[in-house]
PDB file of N, CA and C in Angstrom:
ATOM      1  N   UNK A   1     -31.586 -22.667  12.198  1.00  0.00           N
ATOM      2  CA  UNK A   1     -32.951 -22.407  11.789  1.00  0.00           C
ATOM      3  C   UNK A   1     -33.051 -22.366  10.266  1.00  0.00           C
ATOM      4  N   UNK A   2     -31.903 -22.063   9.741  1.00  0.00           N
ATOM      5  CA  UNK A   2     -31.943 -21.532   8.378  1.00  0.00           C
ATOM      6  C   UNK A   2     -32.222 -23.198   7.620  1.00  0.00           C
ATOM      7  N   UNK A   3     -31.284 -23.690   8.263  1.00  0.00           N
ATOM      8  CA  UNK A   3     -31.331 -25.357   8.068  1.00  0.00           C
ATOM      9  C   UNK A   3     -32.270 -26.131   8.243  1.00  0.00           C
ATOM     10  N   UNK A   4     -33.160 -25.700   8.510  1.00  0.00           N
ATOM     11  CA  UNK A   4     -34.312 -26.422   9.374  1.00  0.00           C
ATOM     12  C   UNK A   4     -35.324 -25.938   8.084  1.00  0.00           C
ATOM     13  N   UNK A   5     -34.999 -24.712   7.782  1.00  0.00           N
ATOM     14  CA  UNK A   5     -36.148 -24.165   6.545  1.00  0.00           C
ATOM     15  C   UNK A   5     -35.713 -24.975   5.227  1.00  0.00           C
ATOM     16  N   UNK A   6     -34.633 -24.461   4.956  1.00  0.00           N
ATOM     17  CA  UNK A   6     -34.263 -25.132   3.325  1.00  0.00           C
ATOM     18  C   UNK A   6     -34.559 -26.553   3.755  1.00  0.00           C
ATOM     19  N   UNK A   7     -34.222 -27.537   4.433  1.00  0.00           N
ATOM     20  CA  UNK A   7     -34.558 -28.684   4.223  1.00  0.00           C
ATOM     21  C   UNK A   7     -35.965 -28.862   4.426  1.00  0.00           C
ATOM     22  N   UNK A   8     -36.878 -28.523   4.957  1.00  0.00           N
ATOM     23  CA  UNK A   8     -38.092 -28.863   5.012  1.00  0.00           C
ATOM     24  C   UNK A   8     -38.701 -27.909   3.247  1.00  0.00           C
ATOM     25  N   UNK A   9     -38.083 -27.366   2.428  1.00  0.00           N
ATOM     26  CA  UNK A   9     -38.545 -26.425   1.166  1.00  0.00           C
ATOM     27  C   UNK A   9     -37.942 -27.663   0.273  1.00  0.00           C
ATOM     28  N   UNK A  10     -36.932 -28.098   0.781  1.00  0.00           N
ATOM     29  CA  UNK A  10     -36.350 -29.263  -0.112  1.00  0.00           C
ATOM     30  C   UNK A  10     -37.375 -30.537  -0.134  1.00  0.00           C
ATOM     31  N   UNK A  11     -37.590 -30.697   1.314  1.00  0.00           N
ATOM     32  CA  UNK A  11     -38.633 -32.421   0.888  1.00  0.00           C
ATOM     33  C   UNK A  11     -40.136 -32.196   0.703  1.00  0.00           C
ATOM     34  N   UNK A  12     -40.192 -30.929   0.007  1.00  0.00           N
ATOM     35  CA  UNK A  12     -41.321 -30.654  -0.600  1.00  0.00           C
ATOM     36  C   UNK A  12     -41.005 -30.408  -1.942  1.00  0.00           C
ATOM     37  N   UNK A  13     -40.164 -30.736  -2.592  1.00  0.00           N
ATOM     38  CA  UNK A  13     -40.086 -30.681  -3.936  1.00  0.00           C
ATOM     39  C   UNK A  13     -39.708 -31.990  -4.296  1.00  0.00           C
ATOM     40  N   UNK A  14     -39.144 -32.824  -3.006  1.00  0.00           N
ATOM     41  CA  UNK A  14     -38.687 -34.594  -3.729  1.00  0.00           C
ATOM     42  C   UNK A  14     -40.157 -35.089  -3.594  1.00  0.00           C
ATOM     43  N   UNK A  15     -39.846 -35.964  -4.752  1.00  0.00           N
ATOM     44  CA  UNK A  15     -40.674 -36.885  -4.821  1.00  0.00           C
ATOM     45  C   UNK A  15     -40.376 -38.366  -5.181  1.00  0.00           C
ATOM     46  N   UNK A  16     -38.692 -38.677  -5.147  1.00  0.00           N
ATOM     47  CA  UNK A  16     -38.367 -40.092  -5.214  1.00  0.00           C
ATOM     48  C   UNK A  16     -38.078 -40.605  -4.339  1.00  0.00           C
ATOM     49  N   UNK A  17     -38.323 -41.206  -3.450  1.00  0.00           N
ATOM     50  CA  UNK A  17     -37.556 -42.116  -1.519  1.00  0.00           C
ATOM     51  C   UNK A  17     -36.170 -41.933  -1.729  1.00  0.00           C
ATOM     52  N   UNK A  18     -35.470 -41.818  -2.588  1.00  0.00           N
ATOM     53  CA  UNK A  18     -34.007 -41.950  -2.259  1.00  0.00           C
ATOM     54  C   UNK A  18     -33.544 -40.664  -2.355  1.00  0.00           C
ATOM     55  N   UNK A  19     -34.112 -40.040  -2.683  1.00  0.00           N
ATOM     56  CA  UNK A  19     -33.785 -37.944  -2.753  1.00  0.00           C
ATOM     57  C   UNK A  19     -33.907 -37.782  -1.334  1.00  0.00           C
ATOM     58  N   UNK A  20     -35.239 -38.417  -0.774  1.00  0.00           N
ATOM     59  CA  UNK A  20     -35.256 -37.590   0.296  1.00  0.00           C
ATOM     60  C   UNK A  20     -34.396 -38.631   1.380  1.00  0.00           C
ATOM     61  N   UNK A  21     -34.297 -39.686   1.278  1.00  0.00           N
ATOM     62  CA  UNK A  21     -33.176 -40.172   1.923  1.00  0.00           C
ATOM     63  C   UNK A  21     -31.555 -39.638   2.105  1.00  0.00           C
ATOM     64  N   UNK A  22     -31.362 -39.278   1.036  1.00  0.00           N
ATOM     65  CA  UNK A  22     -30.071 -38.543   0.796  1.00  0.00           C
ATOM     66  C   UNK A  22     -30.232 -37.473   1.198  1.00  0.00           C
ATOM     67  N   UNK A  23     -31.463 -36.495   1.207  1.00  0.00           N
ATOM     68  CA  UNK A  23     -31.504 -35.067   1.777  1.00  0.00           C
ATOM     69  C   UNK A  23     -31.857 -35.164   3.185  1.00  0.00           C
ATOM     70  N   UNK A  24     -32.446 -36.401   3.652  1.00  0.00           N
ATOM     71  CA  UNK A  24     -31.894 -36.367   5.576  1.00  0.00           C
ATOM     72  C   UNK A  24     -30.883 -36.740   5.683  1.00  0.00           C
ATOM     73  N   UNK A  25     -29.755 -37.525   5.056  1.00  0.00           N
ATOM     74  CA  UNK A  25     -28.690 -37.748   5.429  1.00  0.00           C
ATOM     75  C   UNK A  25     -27.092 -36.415   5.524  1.00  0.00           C
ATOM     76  N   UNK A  26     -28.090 -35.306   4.284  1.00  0.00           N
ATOM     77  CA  UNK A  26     -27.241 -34.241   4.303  1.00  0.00           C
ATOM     78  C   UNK A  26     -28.070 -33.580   5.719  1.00  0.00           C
ATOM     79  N   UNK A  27     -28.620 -33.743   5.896  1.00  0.00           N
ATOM     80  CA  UNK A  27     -28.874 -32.880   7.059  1.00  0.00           C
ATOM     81  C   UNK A  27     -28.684 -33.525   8.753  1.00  0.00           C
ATOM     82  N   UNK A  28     -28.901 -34.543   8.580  1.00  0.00           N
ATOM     83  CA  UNK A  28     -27.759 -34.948   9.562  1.00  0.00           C
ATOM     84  C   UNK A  28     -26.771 -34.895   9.435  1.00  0.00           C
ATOM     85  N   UNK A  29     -25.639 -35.074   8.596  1.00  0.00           N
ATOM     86  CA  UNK A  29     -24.510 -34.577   8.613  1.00  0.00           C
ATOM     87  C   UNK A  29     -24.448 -33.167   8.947  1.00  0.00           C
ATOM     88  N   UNK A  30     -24.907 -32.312   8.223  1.00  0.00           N
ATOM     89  CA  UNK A  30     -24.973 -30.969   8.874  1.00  0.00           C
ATOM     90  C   UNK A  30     -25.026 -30.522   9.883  1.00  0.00           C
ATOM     91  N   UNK A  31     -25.998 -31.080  10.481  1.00  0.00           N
ATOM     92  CA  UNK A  31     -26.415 -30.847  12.151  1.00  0.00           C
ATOM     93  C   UNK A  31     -25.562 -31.456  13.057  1.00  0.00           C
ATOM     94  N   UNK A  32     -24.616 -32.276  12.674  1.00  0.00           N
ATOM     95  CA  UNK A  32     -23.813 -32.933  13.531  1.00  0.00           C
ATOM     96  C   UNK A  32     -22.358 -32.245  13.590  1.00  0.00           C
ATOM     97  N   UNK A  33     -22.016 -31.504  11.966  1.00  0.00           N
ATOM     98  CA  UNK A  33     -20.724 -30.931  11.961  1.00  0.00           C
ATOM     99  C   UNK A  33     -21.371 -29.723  12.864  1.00  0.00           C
ATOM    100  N   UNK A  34     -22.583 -29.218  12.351  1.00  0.00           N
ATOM    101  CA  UNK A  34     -22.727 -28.127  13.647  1.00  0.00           C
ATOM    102  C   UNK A  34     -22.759 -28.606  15.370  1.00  0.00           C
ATOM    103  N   UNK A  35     -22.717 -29.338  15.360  1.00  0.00           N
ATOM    104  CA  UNK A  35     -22.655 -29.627  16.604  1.00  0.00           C
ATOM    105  C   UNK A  35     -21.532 -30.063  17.624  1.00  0.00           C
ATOM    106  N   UNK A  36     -20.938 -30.625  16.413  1.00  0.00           N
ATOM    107  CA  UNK A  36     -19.320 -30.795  17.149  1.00  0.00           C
ATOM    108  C   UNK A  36     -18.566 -29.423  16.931  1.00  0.00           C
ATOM    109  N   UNK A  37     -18.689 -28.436  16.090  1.00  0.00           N
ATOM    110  CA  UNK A  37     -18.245 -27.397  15.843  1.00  0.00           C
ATOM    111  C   UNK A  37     -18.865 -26.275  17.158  1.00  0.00           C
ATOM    112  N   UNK A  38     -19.910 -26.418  17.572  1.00  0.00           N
ATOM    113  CA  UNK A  38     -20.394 -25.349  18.881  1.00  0.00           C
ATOM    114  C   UNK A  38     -19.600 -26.407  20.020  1.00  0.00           C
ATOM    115  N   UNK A  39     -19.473 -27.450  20.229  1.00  0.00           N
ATOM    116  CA  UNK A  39     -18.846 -28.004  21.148  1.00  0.00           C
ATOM    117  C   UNK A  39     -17.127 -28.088  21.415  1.00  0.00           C
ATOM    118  N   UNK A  40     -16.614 -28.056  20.011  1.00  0.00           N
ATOM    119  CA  UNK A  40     -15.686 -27.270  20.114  1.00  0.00           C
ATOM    120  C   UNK A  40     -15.149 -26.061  20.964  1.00  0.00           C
ATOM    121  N   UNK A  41     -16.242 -25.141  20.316  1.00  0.00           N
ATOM    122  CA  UNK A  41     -16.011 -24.055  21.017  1.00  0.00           C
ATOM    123  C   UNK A  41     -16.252 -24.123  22.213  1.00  0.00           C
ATOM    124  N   UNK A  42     -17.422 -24.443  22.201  1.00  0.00           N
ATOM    125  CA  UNK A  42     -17.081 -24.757  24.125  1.00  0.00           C
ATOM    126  C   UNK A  42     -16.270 -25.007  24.937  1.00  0.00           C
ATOM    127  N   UNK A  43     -15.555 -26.307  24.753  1.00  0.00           N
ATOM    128  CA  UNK A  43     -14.264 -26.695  24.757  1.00  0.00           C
ATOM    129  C   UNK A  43     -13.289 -25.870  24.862  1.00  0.00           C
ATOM    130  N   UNK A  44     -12.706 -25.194  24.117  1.00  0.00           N
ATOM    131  CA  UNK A  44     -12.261 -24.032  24.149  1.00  0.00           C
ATOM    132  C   UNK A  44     -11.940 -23.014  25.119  1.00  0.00           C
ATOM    133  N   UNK A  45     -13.267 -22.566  25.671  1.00  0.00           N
ATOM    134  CA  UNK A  45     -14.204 -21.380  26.351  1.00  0.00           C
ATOM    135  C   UNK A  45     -13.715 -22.045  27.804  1.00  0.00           C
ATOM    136  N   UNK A  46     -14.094 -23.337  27.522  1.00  0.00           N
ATOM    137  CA  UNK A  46     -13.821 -23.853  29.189  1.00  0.00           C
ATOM    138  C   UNK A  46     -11.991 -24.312  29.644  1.00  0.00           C
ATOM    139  N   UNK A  47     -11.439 -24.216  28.330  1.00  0.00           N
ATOM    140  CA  UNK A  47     -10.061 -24.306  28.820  1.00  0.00           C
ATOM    141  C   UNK A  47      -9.371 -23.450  28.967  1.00  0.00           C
ATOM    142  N   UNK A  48      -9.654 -22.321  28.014  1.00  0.00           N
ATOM    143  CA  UNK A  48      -9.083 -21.101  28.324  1.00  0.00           C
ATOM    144  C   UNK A  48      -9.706 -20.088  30.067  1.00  0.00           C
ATOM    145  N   UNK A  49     -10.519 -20.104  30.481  1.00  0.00           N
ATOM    146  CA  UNK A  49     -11.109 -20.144  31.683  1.00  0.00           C
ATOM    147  C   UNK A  49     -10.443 -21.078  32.495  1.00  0.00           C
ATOM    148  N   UNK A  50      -9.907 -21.946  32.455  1.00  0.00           N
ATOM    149  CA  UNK A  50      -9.790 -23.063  33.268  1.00  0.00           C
ATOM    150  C   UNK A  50      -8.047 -22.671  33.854  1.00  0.00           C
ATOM    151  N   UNK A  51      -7.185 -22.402  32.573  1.00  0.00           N
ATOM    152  CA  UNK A  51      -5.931 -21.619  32.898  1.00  0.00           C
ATOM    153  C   UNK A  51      -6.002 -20.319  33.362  1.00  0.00           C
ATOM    154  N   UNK A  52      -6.852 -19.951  32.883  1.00  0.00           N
ATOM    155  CA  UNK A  52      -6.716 -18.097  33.418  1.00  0.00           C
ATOM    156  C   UNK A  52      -7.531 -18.586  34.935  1.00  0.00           C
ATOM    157  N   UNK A  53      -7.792 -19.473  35.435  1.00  0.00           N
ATOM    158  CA  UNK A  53      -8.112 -19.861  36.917  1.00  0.00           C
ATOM    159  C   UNK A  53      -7.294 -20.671  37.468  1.00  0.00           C
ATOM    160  N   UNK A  54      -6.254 -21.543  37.250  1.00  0.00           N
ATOM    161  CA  UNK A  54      -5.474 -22.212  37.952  1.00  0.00           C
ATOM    162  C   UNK A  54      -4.465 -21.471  38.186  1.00  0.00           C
ATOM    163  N   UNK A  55      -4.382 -20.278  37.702  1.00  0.00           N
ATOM    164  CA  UNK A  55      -2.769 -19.913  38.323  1.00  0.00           C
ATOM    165  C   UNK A  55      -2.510 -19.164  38.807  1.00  0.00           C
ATOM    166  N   UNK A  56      -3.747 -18.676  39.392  1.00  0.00           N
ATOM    167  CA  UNK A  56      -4.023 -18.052  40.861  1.00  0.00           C
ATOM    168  C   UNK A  56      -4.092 -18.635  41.619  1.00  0.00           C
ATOM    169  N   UNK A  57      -4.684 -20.170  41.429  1.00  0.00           N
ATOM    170  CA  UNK A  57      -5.091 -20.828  42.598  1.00  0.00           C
ATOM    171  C   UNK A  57      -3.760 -22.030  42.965  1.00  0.00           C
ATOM    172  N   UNK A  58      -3.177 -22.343  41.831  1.00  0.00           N
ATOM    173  CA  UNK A  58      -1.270 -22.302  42.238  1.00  0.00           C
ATOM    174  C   UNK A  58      -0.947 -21.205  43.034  1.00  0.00           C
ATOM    175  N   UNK A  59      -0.592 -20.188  42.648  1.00  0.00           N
ATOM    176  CA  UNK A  59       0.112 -19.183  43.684  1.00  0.00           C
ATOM    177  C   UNK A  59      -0.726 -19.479  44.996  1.00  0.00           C
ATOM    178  N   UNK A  60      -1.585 -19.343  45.123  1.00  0.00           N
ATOM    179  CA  UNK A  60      -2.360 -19.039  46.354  1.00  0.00           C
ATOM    180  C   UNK A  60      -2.077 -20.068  47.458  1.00  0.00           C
ATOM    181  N   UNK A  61      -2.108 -21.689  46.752  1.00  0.00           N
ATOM    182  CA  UNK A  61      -1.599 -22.530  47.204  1.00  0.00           C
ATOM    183  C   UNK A  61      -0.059 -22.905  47.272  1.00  0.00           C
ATOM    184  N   UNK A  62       0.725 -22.189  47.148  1.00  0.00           N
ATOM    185  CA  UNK A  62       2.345 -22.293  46.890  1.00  0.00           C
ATOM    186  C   UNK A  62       2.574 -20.862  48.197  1.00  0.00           C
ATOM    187  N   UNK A  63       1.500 -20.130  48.127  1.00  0.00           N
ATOM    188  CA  UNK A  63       1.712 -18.947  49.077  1.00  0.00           C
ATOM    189  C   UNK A  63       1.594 -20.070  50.654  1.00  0.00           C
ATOM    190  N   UNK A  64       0.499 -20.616  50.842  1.00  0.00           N
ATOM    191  CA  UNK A  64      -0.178 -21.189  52.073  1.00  0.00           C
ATOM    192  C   UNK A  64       0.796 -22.460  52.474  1.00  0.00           C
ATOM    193  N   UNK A  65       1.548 -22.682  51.356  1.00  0.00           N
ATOM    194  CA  UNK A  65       2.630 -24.394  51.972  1.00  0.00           C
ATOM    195  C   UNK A  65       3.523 -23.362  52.606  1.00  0.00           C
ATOM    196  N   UNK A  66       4.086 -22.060  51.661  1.00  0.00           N
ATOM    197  CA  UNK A  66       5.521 -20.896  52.106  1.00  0.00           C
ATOM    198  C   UNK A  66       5.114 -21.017  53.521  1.00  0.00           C
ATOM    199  N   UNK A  67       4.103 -19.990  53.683  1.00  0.00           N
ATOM    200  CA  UNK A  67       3.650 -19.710  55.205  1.00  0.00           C
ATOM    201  C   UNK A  67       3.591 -20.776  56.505  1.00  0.00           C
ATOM    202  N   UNK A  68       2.939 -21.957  55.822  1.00  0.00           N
ATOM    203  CA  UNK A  68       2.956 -23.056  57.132  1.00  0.00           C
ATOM    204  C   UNK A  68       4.361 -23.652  56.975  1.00  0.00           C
ATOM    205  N   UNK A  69       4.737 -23.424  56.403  1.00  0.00           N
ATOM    206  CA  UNK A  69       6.744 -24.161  56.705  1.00  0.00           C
ATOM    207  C   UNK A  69       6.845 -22.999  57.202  1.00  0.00           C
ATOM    208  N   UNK A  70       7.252 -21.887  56.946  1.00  0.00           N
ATOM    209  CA  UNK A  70       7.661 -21.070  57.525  1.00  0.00           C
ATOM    210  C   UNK A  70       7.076 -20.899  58.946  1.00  0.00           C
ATOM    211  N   UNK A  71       6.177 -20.793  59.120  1.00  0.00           N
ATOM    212  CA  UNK A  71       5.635 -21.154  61.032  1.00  0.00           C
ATOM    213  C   UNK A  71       5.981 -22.286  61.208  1.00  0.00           C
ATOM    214  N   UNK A  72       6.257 -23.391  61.167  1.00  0.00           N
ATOM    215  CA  UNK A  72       6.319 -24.748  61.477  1.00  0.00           C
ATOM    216  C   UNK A  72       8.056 -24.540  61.287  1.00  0.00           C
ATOM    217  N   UNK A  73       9.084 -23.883  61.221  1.00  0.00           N
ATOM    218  CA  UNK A  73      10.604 -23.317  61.383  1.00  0.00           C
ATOM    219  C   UNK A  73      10.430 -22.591  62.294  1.00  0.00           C
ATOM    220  N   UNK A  74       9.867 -21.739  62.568  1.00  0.00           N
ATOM    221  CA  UNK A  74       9.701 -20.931  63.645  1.00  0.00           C
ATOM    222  C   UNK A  74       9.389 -21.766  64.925  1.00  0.00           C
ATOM    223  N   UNK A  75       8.191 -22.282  64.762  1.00  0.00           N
ATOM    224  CA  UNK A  75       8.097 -23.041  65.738  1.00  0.00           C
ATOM    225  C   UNK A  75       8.948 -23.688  66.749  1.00  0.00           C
ATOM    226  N   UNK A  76       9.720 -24.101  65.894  1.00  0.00           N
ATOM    227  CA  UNK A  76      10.775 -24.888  66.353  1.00  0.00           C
ATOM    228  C   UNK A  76      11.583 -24.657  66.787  1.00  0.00           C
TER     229      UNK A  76
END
């Protein structure tokens, strides 16, 4: 938001086409490092979640092969 203000306070003080060309181009750049930077984190958020969930769901599944071999020996 803050970004959204200074640049709109900024292309009210240019008055040459290539100022304000250069001052949307800083602000797309901006908005884009912010954007790969929150996606990052996301990234992140969802991998660390993603291990702290698979390795329960390993055991759980390493528990359920134990058990059906083990009945399927018995069985027999």
């Amino acid at each position: 938001m803050q970004t959204n203000l200074r640049a709109t306070q900024e292309l009210f003080r240019l008055t040459n086409p290539t100022a304000i060309i250069e001052m949307q181009q800083r602000f797309v750049r901006e908005h884009l490092d912010t954007v790969m930077q929150s996606t990052a984190t996301l990234v992140r958020a969802v991998r660390c979640t993603a291990n702290e969930t698979l390795h329960p769901l390993e055991a759980q599944v390493a528990q359920r092969q134990q058990a059906h071999h083990s009945y399927r020996t018995a069985a027999e």
